[in-house]
N, C-alpha and C. Protein backbone atom coordinates (compact mmCIF):
# COMPACT_ATOMS: atom_id res chain seq x y z
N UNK A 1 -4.99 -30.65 -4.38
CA UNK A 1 -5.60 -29.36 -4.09
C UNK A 1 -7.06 -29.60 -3.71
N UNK A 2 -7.32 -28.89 -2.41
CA UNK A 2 -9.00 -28.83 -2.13
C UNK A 2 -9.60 -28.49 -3.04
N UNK A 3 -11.00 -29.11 -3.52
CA UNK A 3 -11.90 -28.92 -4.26
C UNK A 3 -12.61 -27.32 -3.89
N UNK A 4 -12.38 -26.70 -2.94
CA UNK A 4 -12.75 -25.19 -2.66
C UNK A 4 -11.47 -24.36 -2.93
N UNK A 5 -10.48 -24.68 -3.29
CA UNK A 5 -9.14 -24.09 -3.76
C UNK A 5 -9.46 -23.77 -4.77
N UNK A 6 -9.66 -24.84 -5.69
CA UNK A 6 -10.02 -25.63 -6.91
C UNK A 6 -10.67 -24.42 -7.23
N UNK A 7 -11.95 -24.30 -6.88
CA UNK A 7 -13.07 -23.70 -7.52
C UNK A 7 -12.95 -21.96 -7.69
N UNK A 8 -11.81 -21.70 -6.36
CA UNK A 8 -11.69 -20.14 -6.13
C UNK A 8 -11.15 -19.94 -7.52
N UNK A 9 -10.05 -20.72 -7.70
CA UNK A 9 -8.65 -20.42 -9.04
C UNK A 9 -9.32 -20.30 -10.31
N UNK A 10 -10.22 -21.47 -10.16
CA UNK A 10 -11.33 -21.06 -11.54
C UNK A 10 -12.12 -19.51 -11.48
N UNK A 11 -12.56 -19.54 -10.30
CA UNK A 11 -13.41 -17.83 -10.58
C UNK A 11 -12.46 -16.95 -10.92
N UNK A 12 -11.54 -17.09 -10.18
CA UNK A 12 -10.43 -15.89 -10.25
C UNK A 12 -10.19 -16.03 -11.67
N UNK A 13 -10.03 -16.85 -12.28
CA UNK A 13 -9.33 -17.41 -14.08
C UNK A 13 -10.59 -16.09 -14.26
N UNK A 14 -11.75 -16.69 -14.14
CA UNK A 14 -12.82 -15.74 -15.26
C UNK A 14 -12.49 -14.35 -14.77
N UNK A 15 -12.64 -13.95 -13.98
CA UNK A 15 -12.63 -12.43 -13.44
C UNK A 15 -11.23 -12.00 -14.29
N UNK A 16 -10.54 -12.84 -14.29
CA UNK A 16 -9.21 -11.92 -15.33
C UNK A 16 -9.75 -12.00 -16.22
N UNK A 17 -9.85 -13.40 -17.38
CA UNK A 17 -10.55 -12.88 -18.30
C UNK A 17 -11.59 -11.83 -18.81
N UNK A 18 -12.20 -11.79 -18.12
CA UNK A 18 -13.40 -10.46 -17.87
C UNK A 18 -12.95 -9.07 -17.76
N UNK A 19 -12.12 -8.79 -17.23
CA UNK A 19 -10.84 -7.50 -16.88
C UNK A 19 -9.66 -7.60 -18.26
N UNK A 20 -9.60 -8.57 -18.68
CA UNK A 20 -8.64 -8.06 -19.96
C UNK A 20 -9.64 -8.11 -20.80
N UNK A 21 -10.59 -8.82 -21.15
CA UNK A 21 -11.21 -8.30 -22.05
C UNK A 21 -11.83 -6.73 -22.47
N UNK A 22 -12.24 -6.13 -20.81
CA UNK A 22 -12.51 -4.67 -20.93
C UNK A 22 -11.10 -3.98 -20.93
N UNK A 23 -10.59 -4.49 -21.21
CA UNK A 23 -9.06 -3.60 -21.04
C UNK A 23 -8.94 -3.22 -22.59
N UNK A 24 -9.24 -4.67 -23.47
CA UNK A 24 -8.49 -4.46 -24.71
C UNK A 24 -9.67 -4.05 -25.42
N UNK A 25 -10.60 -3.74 -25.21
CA UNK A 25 -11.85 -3.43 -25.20
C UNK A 25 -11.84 -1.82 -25.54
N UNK A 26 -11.20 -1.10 -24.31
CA UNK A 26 -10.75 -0.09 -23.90
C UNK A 26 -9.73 0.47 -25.15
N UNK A 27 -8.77 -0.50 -24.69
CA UNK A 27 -8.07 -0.16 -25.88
C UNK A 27 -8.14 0.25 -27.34
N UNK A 28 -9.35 -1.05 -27.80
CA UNK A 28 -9.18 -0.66 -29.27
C UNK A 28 -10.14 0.27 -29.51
N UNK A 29 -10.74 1.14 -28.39
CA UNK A 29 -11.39 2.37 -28.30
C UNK A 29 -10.63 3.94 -28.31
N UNK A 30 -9.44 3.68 -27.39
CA UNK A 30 -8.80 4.25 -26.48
C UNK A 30 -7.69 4.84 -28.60
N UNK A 31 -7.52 3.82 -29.28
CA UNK A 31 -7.16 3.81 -31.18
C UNK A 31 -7.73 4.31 -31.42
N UNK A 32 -8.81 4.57 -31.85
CA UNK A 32 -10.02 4.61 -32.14
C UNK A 32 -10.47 6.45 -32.30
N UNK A 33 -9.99 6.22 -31.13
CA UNK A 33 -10.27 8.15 -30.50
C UNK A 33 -8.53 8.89 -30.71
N UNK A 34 -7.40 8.09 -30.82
CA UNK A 34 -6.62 8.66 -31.42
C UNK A 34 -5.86 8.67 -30.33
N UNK A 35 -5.99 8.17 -29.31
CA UNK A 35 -5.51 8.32 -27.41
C UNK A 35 -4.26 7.05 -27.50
N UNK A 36 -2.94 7.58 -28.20
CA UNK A 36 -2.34 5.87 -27.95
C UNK A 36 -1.67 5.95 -27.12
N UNK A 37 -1.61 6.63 -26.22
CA UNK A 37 -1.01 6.82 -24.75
C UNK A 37 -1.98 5.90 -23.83
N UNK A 38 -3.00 5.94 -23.98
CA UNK A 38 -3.51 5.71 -23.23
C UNK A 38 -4.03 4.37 -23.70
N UNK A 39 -3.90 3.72 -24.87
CA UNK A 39 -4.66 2.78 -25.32
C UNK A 39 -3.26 1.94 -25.24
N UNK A 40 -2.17 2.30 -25.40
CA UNK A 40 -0.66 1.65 -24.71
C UNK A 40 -0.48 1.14 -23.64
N UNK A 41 -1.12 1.75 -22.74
CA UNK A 41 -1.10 1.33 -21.24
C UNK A 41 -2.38 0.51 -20.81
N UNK A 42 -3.46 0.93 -21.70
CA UNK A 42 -4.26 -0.26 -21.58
C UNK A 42 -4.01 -2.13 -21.97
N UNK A 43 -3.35 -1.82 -23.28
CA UNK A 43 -2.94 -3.05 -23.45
C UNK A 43 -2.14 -3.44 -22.96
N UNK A 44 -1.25 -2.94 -22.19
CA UNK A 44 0.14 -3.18 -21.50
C UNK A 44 -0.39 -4.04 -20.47
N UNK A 45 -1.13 -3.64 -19.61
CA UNK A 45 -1.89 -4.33 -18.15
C UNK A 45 -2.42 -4.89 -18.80
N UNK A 46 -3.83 -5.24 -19.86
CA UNK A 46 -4.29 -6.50 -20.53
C UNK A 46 -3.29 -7.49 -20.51
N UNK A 47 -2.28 -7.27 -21.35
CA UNK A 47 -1.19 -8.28 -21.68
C UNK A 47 -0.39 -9.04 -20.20
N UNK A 48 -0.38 -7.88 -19.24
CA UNK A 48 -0.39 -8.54 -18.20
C UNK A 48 -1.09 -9.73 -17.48
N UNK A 49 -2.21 -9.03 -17.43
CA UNK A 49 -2.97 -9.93 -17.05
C UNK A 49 -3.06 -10.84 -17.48
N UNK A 50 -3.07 -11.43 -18.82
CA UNK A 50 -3.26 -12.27 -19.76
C UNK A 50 -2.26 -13.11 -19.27
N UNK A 51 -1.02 -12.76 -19.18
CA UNK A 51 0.05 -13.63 -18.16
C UNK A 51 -0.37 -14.45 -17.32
N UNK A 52 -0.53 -13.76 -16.30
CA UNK A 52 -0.95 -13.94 -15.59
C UNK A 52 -2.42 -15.56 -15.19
N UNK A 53 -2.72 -15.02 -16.74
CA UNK A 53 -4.20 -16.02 -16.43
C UNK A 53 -3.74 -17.34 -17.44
N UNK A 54 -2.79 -16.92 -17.86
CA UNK A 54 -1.71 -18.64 -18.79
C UNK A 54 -1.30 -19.44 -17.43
N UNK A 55 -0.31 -18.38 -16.71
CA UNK A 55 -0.04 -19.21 -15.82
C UNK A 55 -0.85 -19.82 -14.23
N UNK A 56 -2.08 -18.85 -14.27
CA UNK A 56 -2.91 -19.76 -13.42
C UNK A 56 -3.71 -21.08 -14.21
N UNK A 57 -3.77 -20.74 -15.72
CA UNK A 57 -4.38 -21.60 -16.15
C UNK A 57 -3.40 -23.02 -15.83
N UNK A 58 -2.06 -23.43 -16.30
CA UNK A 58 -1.31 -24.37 -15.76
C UNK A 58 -1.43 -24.74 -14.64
N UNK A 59 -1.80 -23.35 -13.68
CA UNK A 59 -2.01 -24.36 -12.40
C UNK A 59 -3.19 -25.09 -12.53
N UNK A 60 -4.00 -24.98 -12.60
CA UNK A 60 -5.58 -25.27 -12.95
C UNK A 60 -5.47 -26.98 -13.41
N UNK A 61 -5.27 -26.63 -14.57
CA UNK A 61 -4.87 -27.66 -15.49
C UNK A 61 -3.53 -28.63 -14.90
N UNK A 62 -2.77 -28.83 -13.83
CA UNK A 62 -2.17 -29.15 -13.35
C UNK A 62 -2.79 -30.07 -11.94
N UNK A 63 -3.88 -29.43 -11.32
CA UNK A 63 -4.62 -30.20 -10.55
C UNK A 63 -5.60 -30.54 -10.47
N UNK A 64 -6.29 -29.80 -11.89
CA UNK A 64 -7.70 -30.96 -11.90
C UNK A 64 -7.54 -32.22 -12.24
N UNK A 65 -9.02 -33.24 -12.23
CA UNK A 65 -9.30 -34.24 -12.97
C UNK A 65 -8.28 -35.31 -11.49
């Protein structure tokens, strides 16, 4: 993998992290205020994402070094 491939997959890694963190963020706000409709669907897409950023992490970790 190009070393500018490389580097996109890493930003992209943080930007999810950064987006589920305000998600679950959201969420344990979203409890908080008594909203679990809405704090359900927040974590739902967190958890997504979170997927999501396991399995880019393998890629990652698959072609560095």
């Amino acid at each position: 993998m190009k070393p500018k491939t490389l580097n996109a997959l890493l930003r992209v890694y943080d930007r999810l992290d950064e987006i589920t963190r305000e998600l679950n963020n959201l969420a344990d706000e979203a409890v908080l205020a008594g909203d679990y409709e809405d704090a359900s669907l927040l974590q739902a897409r967190a958890d997504i994402l979170y997927e999501q950023m396991e399995n880019l992490d393998i890629v990652i970790s698959e072609h560095e070094g």
